[in-house]
Protein backbone atom coordinates (compact mmCIF):
# COMPACT_ATOMS: atom_id res chain seq x y z
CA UNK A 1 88.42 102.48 63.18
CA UNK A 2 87.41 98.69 63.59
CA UNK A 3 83.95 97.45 64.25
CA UNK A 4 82.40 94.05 64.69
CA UNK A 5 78.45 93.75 63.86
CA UNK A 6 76.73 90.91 65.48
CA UNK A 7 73.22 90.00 66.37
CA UNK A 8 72.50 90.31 70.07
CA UNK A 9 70.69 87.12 69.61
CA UNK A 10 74.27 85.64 69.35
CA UNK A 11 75.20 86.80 72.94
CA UNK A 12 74.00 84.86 75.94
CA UNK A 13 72.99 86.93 78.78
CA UNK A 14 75.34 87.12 81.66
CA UNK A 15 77.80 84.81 79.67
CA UNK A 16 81.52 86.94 78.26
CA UNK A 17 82.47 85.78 74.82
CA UNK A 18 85.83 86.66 72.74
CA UNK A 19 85.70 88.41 69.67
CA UNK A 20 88.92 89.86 67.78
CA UNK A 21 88.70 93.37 66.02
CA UNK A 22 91.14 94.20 63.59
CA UNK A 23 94.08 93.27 66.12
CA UNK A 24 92.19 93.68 69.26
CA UNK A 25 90.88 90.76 71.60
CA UNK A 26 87.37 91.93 73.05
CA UNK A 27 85.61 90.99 75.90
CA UNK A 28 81.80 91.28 74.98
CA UNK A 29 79.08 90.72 77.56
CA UNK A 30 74.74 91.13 76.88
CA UNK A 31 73.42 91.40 80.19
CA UNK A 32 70.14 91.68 80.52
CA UNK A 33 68.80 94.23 77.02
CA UNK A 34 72.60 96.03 77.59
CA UNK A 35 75.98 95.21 76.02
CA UNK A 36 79.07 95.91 77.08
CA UNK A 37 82.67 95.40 75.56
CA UNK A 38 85.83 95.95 77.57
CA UNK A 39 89.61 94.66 76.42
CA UNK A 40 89.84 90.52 76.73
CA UNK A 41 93.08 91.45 78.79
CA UNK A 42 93.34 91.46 82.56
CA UNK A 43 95.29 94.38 83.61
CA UNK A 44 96.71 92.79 86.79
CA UNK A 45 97.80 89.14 84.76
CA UNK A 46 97.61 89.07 81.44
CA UNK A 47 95.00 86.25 81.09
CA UNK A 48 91.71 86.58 78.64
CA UNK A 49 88.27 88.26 81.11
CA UNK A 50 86.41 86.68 78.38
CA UNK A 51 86.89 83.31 80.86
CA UNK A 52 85.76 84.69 83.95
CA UNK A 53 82.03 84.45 85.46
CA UNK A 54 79.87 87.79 85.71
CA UNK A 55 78.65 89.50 88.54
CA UNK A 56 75.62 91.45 86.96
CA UNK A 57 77.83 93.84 84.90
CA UNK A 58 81.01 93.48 86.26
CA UNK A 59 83.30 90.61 85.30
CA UNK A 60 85.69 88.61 87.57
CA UNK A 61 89.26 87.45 86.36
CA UNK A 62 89.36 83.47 86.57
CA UNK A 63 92.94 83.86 87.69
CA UNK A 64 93.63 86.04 90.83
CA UNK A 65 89.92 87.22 91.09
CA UNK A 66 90.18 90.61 89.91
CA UNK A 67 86.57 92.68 88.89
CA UNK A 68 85.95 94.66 86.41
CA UNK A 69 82.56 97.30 85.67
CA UNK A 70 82.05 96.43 81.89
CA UNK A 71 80.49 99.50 81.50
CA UNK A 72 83.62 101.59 82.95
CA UNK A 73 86.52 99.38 82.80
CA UNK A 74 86.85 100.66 86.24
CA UNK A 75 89.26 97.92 88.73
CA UNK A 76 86.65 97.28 91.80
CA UNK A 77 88.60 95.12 93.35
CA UNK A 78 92.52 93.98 93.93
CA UNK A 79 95.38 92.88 92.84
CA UNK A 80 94.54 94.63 89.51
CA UNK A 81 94.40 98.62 90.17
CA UNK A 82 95.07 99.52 86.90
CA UNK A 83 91.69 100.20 84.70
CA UNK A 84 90.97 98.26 81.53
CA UNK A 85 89.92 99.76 78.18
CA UNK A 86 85.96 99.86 77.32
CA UNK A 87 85.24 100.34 73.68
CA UNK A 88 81.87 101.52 72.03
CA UNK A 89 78.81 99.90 71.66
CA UNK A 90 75.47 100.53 69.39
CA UNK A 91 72.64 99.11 69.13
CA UNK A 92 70.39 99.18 66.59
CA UNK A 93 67.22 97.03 66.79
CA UNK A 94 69.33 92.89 66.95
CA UNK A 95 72.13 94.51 65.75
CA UNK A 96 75.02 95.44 68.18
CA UNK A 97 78.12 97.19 66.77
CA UNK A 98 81.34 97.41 68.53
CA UNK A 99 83.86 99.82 67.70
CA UNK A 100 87.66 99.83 68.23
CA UNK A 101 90.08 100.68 65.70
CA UNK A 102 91.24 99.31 62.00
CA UNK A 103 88.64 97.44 59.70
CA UNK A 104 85.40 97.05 59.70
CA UNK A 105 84.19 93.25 60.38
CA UNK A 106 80.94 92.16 60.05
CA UNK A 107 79.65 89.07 61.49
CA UNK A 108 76.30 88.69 60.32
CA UNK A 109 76.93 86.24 57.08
């Protein structure tokens, strides 16, 4: 298993930012007191989500305008029809870990 502990102080609401785990590109999103972490990959083109715009807690793809639910990975809307991975996410007090697969790396220095 991978994880990545940050602070939830480093996430800005309603903004996606890019983190790698072990091998893993992640799509990490705070949105509102919840965060969410899908796969950085669109299914439908290949391009990072982590540069699209959020809709509450779905994200659009900045390419062909695919959405995402962060919390599902569920496809809302086309061309992508093919899900995207979610991975977990605890919280404990500022600290939010997210959990994939590998090492563990910890971002609080």
């Amino acid at each position: 298993m991978a994880y990545l502990t940050i602070s939830i102080n480093d996430l800005v609401d309603g903004k996606p930012q890019k983190f790698t785990i072990g091998n893993t590109d992640v799509c990490v999103a705070r949105v509102g007191s919840d965060v969410y972490a899908i796969n950085d990959m669109c299914t439908h083109s290949e391009v990072s989500l982590s540069e699209g715009e959020m809709n509450g807690r779905n994200i659009e793809c900045w390419l062909h305008g695919s959405e995402f639910d962060m919390a599902t990975g569920e496809a809302l809307t086309p061309p992508a029809i093919e899900n995207a991975e979610v991975y977990s996410v605890t919280r404990d007090g500022d600290s939010v870990t997210i959990t994939v697969e590998g090492k563990h790396v910890n971002a609080n220095n």
